[in-house]
N, C-alpha and C. Protein backbone atom coordinates (compact mmCIF):
# COMPACT_ATOMS: atom_id res chain seq x y z
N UNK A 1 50.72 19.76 -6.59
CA UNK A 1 49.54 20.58 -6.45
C UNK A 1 48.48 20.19 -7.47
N UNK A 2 49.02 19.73 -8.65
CA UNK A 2 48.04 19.57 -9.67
C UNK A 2 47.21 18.34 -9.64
N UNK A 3 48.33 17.57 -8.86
CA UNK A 3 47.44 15.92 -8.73
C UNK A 3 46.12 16.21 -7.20
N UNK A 4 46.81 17.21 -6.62
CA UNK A 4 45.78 17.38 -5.31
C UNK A 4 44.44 17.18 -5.80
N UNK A 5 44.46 18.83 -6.85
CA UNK A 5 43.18 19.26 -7.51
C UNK A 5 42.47 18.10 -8.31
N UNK A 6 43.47 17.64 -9.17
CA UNK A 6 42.48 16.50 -9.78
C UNK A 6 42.07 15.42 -8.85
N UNK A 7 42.71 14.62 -7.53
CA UNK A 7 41.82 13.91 -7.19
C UNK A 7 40.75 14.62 -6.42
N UNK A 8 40.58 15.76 -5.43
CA UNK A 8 39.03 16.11 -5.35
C UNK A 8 38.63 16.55 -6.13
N UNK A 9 38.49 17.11 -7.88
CA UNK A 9 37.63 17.05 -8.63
C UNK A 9 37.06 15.66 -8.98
N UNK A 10 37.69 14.43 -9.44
CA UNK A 10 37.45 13.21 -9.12
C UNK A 10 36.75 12.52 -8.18
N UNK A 11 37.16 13.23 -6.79
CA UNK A 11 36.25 12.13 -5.21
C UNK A 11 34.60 13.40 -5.61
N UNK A 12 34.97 14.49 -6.20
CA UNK A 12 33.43 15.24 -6.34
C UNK A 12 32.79 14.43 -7.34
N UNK A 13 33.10 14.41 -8.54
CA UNK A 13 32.41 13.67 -9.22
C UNK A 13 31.72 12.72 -8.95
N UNK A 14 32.97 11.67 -8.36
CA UNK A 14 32.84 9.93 -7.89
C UNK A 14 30.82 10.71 -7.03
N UNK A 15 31.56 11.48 -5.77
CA UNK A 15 30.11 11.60 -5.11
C UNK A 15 28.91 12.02 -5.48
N UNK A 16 28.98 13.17 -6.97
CA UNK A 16 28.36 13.72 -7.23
C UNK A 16 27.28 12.38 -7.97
N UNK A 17 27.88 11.54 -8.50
CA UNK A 17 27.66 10.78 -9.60
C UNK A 17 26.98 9.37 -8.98
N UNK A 18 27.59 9.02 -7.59
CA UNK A 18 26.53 7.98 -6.54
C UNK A 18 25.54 8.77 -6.05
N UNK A 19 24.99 10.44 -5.76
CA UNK A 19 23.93 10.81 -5.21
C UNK A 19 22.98 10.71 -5.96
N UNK A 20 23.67 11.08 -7.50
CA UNK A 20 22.43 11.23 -8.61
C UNK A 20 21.98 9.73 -8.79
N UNK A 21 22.49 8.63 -8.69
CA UNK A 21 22.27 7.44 -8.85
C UNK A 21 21.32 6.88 -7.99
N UNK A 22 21.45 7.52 -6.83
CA UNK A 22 20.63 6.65 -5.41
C UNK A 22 19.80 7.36 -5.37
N UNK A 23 19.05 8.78 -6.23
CA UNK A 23 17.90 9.15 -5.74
C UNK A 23 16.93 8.17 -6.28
N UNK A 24 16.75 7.70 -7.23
CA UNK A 24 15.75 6.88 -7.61
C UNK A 24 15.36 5.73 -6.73
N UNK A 25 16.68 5.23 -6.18
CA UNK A 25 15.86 4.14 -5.28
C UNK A 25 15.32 4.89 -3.45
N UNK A 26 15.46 5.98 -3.62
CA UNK A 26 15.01 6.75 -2.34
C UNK A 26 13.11 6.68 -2.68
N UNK A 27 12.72 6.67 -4.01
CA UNK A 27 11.54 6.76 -4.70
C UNK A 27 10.66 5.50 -3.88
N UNK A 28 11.15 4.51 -4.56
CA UNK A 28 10.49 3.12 -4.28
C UNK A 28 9.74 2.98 -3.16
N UNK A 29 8.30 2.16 -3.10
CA UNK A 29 8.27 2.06 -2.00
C UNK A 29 8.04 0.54 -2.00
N UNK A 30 7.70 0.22 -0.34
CA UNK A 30 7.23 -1.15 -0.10
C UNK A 30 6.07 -1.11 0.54
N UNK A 31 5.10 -0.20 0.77
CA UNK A 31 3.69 -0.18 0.75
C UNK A 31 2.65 -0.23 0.24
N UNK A 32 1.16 -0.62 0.03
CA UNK A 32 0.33 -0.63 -0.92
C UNK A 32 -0.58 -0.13 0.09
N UNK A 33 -1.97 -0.19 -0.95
CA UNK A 33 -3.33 0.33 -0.57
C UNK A 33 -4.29 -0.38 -1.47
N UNK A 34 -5.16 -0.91 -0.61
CA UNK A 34 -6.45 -1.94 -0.94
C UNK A 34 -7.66 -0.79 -0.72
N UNK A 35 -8.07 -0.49 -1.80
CA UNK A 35 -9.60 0.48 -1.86
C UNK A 35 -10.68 -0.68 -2.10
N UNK A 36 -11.86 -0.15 -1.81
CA UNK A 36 -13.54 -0.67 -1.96
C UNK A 36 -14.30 -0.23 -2.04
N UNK A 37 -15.65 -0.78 -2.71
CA UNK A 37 -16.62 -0.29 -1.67
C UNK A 37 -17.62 -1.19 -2.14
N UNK A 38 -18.69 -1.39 -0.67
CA UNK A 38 -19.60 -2.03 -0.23
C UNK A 38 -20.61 -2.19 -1.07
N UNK A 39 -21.22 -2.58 -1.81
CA UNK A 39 -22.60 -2.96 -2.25
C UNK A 39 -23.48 -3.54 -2.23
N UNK A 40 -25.02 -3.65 -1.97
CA UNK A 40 -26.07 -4.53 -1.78
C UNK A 40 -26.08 -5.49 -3.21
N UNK A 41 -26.75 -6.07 -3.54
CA UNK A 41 -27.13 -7.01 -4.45
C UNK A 41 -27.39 -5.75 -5.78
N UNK A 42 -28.61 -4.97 -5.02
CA UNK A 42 -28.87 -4.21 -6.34
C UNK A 42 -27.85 -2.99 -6.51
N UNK A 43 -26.55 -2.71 -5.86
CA UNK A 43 -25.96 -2.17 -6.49
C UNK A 43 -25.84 -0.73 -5.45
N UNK A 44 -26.72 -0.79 -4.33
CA UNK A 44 -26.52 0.54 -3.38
C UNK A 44 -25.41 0.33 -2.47
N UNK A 45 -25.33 1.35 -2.30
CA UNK A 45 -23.83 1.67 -1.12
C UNK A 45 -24.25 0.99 0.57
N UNK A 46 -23.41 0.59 1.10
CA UNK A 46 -23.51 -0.12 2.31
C UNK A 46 -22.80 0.70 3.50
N UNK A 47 -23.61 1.47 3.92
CA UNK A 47 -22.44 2.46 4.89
C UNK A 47 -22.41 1.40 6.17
N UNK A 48 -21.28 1.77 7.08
CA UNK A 48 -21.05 1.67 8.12
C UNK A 48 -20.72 -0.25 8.29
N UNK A 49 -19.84 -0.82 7.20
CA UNK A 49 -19.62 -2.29 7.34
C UNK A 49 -18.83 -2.20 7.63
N UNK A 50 -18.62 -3.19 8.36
CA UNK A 50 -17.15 -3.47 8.98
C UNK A 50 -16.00 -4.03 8.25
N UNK A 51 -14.86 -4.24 7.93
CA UNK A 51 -13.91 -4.74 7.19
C UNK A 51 -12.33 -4.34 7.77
N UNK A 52 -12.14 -6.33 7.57
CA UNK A 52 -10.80 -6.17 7.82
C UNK A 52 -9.89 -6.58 6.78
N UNK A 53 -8.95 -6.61 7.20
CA UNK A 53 -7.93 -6.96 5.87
C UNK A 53 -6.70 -7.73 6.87
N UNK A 54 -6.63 -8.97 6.05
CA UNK A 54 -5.87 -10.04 6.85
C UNK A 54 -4.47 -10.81 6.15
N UNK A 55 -3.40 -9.89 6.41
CA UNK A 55 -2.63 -10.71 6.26
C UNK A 55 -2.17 -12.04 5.37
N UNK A 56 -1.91 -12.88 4.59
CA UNK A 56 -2.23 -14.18 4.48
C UNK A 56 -0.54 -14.74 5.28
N UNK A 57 0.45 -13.97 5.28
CA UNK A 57 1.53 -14.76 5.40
C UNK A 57 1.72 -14.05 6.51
N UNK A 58 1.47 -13.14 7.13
CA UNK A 58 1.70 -12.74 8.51
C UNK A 58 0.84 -13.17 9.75
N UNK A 59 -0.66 -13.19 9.15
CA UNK A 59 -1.41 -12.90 10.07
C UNK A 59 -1.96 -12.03 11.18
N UNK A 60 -1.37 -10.89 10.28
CA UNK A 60 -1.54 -9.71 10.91
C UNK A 60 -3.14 -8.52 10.28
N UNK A 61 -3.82 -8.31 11.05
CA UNK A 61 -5.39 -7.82 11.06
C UNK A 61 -5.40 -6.00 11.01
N UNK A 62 -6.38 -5.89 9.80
CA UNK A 62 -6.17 -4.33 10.34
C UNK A 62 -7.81 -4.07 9.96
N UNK A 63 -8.43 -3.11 10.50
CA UNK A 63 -9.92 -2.83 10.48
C UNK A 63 -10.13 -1.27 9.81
N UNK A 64 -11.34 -1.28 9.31
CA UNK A 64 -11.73 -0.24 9.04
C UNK A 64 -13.32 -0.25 9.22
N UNK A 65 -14.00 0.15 8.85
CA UNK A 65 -15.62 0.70 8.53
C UNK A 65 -16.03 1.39 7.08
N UNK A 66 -16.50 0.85 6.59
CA UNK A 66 -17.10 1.69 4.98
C UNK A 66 -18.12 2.97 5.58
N UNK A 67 -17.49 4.22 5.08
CA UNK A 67 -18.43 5.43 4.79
C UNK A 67 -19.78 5.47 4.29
N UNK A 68 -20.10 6.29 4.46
CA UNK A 68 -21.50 7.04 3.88
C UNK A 68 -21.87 6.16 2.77
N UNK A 69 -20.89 6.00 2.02
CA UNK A 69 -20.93 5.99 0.45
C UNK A 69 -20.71 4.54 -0.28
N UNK A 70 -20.15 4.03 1.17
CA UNK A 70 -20.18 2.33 1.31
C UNK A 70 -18.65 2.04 1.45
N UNK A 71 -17.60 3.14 0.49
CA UNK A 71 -16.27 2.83 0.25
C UNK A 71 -15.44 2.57 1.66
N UNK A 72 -14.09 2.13 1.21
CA UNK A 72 -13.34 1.30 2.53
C UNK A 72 -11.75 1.79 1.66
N UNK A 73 -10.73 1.54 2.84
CA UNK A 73 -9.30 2.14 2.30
C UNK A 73 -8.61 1.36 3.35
N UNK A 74 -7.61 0.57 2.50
CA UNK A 74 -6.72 0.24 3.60
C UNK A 74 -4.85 0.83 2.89
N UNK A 75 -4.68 1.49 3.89
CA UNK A 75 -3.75 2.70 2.95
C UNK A 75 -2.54 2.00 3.88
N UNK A 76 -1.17 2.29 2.96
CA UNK A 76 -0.13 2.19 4.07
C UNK A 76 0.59 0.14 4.34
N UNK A 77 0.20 -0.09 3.53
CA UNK A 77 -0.13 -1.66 4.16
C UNK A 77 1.17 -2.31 3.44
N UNK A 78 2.20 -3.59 4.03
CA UNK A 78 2.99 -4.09 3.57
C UNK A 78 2.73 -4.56 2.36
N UNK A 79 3.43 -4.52 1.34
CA UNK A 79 3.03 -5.48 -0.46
C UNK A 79 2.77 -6.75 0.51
N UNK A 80 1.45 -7.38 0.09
CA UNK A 80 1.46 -9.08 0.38
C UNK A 80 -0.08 -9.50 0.06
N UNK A 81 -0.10 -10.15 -0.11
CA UNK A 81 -1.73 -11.22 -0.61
C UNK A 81 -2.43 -10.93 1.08
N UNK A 82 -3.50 -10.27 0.79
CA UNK A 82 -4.60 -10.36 1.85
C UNK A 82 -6.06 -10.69 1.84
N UNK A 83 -6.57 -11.48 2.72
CA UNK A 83 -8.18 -11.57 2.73
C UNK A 83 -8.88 -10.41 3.23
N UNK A 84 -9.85 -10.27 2.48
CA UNK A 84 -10.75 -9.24 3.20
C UNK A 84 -11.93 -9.57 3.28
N UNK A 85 -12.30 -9.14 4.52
CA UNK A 85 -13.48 -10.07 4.99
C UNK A 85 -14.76 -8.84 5.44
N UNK A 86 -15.82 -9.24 5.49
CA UNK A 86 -16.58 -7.53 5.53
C UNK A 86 -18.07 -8.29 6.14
N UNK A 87 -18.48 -7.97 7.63
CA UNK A 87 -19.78 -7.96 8.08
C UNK A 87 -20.41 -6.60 8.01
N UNK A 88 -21.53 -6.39 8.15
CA UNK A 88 -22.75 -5.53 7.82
C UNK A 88 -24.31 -6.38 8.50
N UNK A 89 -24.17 -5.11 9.33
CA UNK A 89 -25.54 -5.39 9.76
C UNK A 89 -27.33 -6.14 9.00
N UNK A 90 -27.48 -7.17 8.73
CA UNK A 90 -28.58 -7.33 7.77
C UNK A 90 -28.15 -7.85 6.76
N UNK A 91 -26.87 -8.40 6.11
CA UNK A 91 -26.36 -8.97 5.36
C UNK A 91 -25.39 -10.05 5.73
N UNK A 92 -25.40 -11.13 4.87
CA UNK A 92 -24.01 -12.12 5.16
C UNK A 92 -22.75 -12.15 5.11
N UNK A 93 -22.12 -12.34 6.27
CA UNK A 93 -20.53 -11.81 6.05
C UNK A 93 -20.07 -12.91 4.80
N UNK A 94 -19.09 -11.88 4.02
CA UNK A 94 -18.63 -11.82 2.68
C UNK A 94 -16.95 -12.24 2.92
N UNK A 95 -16.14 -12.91 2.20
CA UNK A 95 -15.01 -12.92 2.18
C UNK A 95 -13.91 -13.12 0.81
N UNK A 96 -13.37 -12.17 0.38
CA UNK A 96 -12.68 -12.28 -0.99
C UNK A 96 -11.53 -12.56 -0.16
N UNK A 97 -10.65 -13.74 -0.84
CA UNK A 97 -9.40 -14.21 -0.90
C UNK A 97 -8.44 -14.09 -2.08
N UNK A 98 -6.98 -13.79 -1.83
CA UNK A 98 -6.08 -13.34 -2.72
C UNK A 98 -5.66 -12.19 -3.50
N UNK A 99 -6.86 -10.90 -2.24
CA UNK A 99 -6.52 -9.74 -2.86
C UNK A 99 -4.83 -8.80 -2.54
N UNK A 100 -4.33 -9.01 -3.42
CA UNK A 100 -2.76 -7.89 -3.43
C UNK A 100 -2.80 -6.76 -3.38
N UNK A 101 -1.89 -6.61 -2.55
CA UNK A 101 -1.06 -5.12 -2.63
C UNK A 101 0.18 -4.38 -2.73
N UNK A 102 -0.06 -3.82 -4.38
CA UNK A 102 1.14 -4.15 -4.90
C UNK A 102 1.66 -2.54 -4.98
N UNK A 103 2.91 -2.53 -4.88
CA UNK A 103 3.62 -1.04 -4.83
C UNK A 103 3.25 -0.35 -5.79
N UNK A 104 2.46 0.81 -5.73
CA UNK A 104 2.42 1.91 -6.64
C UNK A 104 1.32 1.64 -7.71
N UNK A 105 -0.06 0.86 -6.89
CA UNK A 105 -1.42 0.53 -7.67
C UNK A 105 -2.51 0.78 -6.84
C-alpha cells in the first residue's frame, strides 16, 4: 500500500514538474510585425500609399495602404527578411531591402 502511494505522489510530481516546465515554451512565438510610416521629402505624412511586404525566401506578398497619418502595419507575419516596397500617387515608387521580422520586436 505504501509503495502504491509513493509512486502516484511521484507520477504527480514527475507531471506536475513537466507542466510547469512547458509553460514557457507555450509563450514563444514565431511571428513578427513590420510598422511604418510614409513620408514626403519634407517630412509630411503620405496617406493612402500602397505597400507591400515581400517575402525574400518565400515569395510570398502581403498588402496594406498607409492611413491618414501615413503609418502602415504588417502584423502577424512569419520571422524572415522582407522587402517592402511602397507606390503613392505623385511620388516614386520606393523600395527598402532586408527589412526583418523578428519575434517579439
Amino acid at each position: 500500500m505504501f509503495t502504491n502511494a509513493l509512486r502516484r505522489r511521484t507520477f504527480f510530481m514527475l507531471l506536475s514538474l513537466f507542466t510547469i516546465l512547458s509553460l514557457p515554451s507555450l509563450s514563444q512565438t514565431f511571428r513578427g510585425t513590420i510598422n511604418g510610416t510614409i513620408t514626403d521629402p519634407s517630412g509630411a505624412a503620405v496617406p493612402g500609399a500602397k505597400v507591400r511586404a515581400t517575402d525574400v525566401n518565400t515569395r510570398a506578398v502581403r498588402g496594406t495602404v498607409s492611413s491618414g497619418a501615413g503609418e502602415f502595419s504588417f502584423s502577424d507575419l512569419p520571422l524572415s527578411t522582407y522587402t517592402i516596397h511602397v507606390d503613392a500617387a505623385g511620388f516614386q515608387s520606393t523600395e527598402v531591402t532586408g527589412v526583418q521580422a523578428l519575434a517579439g520586436k
